[in-house]
C-alpha atoms as a PDB file:
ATOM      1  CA  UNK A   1     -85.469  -1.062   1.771  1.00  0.00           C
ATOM      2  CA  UNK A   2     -87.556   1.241  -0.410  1.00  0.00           C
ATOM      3  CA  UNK A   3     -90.526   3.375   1.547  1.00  0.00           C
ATOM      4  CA  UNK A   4     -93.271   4.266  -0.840  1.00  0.00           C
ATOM      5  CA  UNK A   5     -96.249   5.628   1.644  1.00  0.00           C
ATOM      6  CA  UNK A   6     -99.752   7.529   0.687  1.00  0.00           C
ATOM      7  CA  UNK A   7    -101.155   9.447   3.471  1.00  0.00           C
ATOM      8  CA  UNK A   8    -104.979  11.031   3.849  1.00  0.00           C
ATOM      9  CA  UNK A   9    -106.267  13.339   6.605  1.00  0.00           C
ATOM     10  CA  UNK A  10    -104.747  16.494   7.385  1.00  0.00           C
ATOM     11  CA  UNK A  11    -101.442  15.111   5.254  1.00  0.00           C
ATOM     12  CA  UNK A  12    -102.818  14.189   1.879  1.00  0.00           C
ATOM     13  CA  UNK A  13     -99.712  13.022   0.614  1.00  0.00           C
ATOM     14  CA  UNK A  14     -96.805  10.653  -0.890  1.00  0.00           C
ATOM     15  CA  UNK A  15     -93.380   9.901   0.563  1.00  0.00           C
ATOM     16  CA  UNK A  16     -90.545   7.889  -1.033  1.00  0.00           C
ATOM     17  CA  UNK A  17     -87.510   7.232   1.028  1.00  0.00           C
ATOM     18  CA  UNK A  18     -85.069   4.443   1.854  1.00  0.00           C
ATOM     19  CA  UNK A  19     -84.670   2.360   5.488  1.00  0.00           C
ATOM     20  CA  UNK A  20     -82.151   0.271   7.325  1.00  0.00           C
ATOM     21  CA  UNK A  21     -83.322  -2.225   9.711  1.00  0.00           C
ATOM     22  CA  UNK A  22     -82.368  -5.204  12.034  1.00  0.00           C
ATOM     23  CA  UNK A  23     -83.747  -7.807  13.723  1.00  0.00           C
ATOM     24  CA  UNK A  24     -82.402  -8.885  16.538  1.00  0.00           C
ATOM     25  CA  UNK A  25     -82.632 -12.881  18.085  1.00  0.00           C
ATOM     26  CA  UNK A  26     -84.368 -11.959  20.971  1.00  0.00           C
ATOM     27  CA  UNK A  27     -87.837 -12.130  20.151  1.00  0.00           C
ATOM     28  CA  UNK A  28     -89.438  -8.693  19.382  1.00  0.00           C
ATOM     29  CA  UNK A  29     -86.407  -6.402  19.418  1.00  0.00           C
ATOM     30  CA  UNK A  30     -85.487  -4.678  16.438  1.00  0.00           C
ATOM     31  CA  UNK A  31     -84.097  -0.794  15.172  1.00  0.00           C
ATOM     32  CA  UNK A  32     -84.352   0.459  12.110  1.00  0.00           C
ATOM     33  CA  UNK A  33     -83.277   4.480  10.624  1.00  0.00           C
ATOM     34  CA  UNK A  34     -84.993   6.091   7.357  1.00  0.00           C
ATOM     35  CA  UNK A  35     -85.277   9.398   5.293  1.00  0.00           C
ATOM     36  CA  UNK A  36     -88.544   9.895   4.096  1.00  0.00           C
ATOM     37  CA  UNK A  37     -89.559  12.922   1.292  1.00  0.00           C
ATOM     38  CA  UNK A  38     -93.373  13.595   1.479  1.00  0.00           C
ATOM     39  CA  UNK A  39     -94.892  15.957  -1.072  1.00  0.00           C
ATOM     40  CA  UNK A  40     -98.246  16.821  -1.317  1.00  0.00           C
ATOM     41  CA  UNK A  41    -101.189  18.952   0.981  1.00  0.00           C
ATOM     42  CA  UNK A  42    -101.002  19.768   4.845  1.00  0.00           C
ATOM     43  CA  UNK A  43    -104.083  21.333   6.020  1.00  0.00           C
ATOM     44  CA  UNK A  44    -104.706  22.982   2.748  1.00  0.00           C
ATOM     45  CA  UNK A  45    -100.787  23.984   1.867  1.00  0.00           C
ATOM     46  CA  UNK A  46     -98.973  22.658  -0.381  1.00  0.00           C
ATOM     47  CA  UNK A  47     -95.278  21.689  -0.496  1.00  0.00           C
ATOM     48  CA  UNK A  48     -92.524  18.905   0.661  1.00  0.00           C
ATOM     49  CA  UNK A  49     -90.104  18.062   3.961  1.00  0.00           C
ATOM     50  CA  UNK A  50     -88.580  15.128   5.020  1.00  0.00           C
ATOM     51  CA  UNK A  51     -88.928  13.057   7.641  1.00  0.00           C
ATOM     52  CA  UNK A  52     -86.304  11.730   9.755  1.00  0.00           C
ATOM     53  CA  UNK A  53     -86.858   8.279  11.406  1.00  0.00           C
ATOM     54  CA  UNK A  54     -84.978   6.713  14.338  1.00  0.00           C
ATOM     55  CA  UNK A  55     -86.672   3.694  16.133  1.00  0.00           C
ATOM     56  CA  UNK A  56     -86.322   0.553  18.316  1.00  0.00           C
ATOM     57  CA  UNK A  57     -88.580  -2.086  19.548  1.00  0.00           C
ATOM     58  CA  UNK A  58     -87.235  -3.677  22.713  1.00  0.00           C
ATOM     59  CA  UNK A  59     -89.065  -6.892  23.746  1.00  0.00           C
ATOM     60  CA  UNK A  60     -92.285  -5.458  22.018  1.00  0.00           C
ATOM     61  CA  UNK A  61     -92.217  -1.932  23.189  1.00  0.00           C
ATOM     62  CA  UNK A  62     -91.739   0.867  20.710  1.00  0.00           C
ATOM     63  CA  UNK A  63     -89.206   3.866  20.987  1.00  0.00           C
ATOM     64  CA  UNK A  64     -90.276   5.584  18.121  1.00  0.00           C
ATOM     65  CA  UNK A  65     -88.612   9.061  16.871  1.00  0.00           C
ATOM     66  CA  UNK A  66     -89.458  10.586  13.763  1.00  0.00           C
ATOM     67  CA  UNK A  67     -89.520  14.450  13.031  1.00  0.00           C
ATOM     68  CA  UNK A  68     -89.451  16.780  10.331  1.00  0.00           C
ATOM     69  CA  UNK A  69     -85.937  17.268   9.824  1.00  0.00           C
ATOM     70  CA  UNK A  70     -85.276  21.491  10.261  1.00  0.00           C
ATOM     71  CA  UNK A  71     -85.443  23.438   7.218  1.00  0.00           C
ATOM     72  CA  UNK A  72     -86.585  21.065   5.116  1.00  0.00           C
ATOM     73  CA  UNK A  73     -89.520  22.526   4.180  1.00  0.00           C
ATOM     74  CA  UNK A  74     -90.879  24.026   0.830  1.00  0.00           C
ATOM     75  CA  UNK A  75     -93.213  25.524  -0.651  1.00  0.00           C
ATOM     76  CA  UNK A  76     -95.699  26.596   1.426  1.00  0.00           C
ATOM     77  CA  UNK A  77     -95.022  23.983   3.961  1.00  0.00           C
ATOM     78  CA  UNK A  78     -91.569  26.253   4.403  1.00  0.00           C
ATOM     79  CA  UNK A  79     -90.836  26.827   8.689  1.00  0.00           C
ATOM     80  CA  UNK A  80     -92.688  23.407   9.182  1.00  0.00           C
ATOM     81  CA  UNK A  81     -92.053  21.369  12.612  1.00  0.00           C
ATOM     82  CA  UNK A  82     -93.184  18.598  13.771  1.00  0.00           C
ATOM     83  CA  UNK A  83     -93.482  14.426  15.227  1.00  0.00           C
ATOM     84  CA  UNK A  84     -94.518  11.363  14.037  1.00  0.00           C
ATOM     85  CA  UNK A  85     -95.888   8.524  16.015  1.00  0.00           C
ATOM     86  CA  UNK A  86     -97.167   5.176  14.566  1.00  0.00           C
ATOM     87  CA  UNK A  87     -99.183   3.136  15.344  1.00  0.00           C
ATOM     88  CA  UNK A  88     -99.872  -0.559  13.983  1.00  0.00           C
ATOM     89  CA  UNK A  89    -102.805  -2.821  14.746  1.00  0.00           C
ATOM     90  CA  UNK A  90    -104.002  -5.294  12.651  1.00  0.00           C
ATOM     91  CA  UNK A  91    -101.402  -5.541   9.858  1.00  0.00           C
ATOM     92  CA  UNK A  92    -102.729  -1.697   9.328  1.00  0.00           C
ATOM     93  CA  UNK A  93    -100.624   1.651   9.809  1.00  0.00           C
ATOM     94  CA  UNK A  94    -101.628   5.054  11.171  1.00  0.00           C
ATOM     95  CA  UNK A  95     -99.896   7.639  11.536  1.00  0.00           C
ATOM     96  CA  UNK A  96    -100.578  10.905  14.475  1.00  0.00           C
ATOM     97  CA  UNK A  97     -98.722  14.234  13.299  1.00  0.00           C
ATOM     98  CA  UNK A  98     -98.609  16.876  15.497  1.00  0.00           C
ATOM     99  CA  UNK A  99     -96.941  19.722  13.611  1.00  0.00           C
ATOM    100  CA  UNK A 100     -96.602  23.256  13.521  1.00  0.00           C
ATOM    101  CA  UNK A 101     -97.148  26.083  10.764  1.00  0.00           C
ATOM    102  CA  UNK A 102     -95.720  29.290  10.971  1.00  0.00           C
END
């Protein structure tokens, strides 16, 4: 599947990237893995990094990991690390980024 995201806070921002998921039979247990590129504005700097998805739901309850993969960086977003969490209520997505600049 294709992953075409826009992001607004801190992260003002597009991503394109590509996932693989499954659904398993037992009812709300699933795993999917991604690469995401997002380009844009993080707290006033400008560059790109990817992010690096890895994530299961087991019987309703999220595992989530997603970081910025290392060195992927540029611009002035170069050095950036960081995690993803998100969350979805409502049919909507949000997304908490706690990263660090050097």
């Amino acid at each position: 599947m294709s992953l075409n995201k826009k992001f607004d806070g801190d992260l003002v921002a597009a991503s394109q990237g590509e996932m693989l998921s499954f659904r398993s039979s037992e009812q709300g247990s699933a795993g999917y893995v991604a690469m995401e590129t997002v380009t844009g504005t993080l707290h006033g700097r400008h560059g790109s990094f990817v992010l690096q998805h890895s994530s299961a739901m087991t019987r309703g309850t999220p595992e989530q990991s997603i970081s910025v993969v290392p060195g992927s960086g540029t611009g002035h977003l170069v050095g950036l690390a960081g995690r993803m969490v998100i969350t979805i209520a409502e049919g909507q997505h949000s997304y908490k980024f706690d990263y660090k600049l050097p």
